[in-house]
Protein backbone atom coordinates (compact mmCIF):
# COMPACT_ATOMS: atom_id res chain seq x y z
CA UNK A 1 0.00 0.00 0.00
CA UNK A 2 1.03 3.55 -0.62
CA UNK A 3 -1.09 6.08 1.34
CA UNK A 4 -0.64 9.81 1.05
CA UNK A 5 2.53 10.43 -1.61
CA UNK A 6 2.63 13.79 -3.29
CA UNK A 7 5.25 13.43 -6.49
CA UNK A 8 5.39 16.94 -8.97
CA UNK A 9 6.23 15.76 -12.26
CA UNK A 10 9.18 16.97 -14.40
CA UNK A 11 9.36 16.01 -18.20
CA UNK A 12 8.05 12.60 -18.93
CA UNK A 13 8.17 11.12 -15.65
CA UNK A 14 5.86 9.11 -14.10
CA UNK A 15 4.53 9.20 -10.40
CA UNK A 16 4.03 5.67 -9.57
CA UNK A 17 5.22 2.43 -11.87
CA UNK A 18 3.92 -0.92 -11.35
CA UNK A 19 6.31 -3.42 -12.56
CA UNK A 20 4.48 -5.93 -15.20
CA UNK A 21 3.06 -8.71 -13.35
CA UNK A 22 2.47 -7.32 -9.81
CA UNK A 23 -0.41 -7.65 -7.90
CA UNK A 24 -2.69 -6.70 -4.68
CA UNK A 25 -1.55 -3.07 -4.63
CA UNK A 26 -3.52 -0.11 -2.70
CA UNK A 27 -2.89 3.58 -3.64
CA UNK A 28 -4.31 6.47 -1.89
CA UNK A 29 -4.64 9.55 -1.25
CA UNK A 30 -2.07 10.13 -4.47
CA UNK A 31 -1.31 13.79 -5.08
CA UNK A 32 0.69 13.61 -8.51
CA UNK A 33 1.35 16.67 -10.81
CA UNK A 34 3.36 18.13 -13.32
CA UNK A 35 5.82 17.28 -16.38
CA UNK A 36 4.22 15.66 -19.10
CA UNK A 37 4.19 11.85 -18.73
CA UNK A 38 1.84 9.80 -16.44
CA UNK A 39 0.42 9.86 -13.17
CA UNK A 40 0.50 6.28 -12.51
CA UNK A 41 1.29 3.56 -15.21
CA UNK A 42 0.26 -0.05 -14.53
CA UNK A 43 2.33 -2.34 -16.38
CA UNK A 44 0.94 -5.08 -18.07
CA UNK A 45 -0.58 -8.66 -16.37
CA UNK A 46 -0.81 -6.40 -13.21
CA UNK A 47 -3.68 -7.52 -11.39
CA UNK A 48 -5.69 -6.38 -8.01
CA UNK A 49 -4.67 -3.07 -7.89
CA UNK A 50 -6.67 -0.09 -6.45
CA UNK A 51 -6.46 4.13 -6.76
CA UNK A 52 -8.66 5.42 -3.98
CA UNK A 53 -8.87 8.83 -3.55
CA UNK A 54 -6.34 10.22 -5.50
CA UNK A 55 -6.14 13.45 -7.15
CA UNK A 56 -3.86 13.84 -10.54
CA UNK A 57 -4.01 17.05 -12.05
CA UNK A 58 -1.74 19.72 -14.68
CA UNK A 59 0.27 16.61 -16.56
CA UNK A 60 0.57 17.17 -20.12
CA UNK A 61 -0.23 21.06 -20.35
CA UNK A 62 1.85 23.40 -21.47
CA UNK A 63 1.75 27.28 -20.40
CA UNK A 64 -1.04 28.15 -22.62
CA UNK A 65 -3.12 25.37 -21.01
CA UNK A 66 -3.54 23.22 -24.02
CA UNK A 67 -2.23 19.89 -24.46
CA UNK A 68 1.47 19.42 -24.27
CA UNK A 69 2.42 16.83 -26.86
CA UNK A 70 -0.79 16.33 -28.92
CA UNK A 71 1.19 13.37 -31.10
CA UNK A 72 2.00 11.19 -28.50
CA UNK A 73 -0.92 9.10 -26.95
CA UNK A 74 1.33 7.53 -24.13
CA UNK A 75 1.74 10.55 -22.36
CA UNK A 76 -0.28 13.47 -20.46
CA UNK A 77 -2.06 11.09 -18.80
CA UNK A 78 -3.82 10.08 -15.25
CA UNK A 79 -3.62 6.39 -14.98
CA UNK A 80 -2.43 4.13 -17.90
CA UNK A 81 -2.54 0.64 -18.26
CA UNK A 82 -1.05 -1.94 -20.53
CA UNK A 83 -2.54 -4.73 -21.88
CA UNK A 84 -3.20 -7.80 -19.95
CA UNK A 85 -4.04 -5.98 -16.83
CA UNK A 86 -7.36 -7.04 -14.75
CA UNK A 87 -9.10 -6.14 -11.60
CA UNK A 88 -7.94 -2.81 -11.66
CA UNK A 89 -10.32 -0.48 -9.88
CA UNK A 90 -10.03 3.54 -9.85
CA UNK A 91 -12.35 4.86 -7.01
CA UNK A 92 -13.35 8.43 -5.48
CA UNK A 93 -10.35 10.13 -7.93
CA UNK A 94 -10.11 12.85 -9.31
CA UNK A 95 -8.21 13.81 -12.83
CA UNK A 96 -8.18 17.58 -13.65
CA UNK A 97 -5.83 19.45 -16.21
CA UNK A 98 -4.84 16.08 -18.20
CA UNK A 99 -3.43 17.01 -21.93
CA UNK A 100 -4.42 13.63 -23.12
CA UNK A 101 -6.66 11.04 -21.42
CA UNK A 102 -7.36 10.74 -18.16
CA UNK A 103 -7.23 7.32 -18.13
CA UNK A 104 -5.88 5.26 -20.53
CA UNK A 105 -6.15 1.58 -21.36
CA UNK A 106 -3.34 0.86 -23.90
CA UNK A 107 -4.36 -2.53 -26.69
CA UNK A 108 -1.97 -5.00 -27.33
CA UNK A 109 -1.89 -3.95 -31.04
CA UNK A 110 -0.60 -0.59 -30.03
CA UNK A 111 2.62 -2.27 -28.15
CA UNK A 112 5.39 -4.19 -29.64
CA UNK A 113 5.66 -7.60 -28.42
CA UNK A 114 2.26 -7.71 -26.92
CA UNK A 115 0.18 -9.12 -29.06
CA UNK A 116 -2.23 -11.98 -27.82
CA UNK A 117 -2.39 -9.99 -24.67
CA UNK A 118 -6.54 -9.27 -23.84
CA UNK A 119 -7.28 -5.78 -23.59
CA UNK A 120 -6.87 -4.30 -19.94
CA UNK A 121 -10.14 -4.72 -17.52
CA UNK A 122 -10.57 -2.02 -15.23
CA UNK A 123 -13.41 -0.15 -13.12
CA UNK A 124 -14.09 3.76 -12.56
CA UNK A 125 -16.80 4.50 -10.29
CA UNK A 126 -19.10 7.47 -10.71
CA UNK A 127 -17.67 9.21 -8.43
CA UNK A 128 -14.57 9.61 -10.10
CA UNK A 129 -15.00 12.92 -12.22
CA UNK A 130 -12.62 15.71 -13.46
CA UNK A 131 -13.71 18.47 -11.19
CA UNK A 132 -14.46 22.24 -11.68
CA UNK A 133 -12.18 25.20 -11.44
CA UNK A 134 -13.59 25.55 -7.97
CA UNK A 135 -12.44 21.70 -6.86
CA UNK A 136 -8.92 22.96 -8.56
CA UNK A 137 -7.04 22.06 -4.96
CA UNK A 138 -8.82 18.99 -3.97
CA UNK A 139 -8.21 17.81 -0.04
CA UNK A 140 -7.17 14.51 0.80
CA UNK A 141 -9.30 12.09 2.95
CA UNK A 142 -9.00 10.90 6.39
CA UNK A 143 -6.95 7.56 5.56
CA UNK A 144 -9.56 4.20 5.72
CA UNK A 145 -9.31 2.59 9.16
C-alpha cells in the first residue's frame, strides 16, 4: 500500500510504476502533478490493484493550457494501463488538467511484443469525475481505518 505520496512531475516522468506482473496493490490519497508523462502507469498482467482517492491534475499542459504533446498518446495522462491488466479499480479520484486522457487503457496492437495480450479490464466508479475550477485544490481524505 502507498497512502498519502505527493510526487510533482518533471518532463516525462511518471509518479508511480507498477512493474508488469504485480499484484494486490492499494494507492491512496495520491497527489501527482506536473511534467508531461503519467500519473500512474500499470504495467501489463498487473492484477488487483486499487487508486482510492487520489487526485492527478496539470500533466501534459503546457503554459497556454492546451495539451502538451498532442502526437503522443502515451503521455499526459492520469492512470495508464497496458494490456493484460485485470481487476484494476479507480475509485473516489479525481483527474483535472490532463493534456491527453485521463485514463488510458493501452491494446496489445498498439505495443510491440504484446500481441495476444486481452485488452486491460478495469473499473471507474461514478464518483470519479474531473472536477471544476472551484475543486482545482482537492483535499485529501481521512486515511480508511
Amino acid at each position: 500500500s502507498i497512502y498519502g505520496l505527493e510526487a510533482i512531475l518533471s518532463h516525462q516522468q511518471t509518479g508511480v510504476s507498477i512493474a508488469p506482473g504485480n499484484s494486490n496493490i492499494y494507492l491512496e490519497a495520491l497527489k501527482i502533478h506536473g511534467g508531461s508523462g503519467q500519473g500512474v502507469r500499470i504495467g501489463f498482467g498487473a492484477r488487483d490493484i486499487k487508486v482510492h482517492r487520489s487526485h492527478i491534475h496539470h500533466i501534459g499542459i503546457n503554459a497556454q493550457g492546451t495539451a502538451a504533446d498532442a502526437s503522443s498518446q502515451a503521455v499526459g495522462s492520469a492512470v495508464v494501463m497496458e494490456p493484460g491488466v485485470r481487476n484494476i479499480s479507480i475509485t473516489e479520484s479525481k483527474f483535472r488538467h490532463i493534456g491527453n486522457a485521463p485514463i488510458r487503457a493501452i491494446t496489445a496492437d498498439e505495443m510491440a511484443g504484446m500481441i495476444g495480450l486481452p485488452a486491460p479490464e478495469f473499473f471507474v466508479d461514478e464518483a470519479t469525475q474531473t472536477p471544476g475550477e472551484e475543486d482545482a485544490w482537492w483535499s485529501p481524505s481521512n486515511k480508511m481505518q
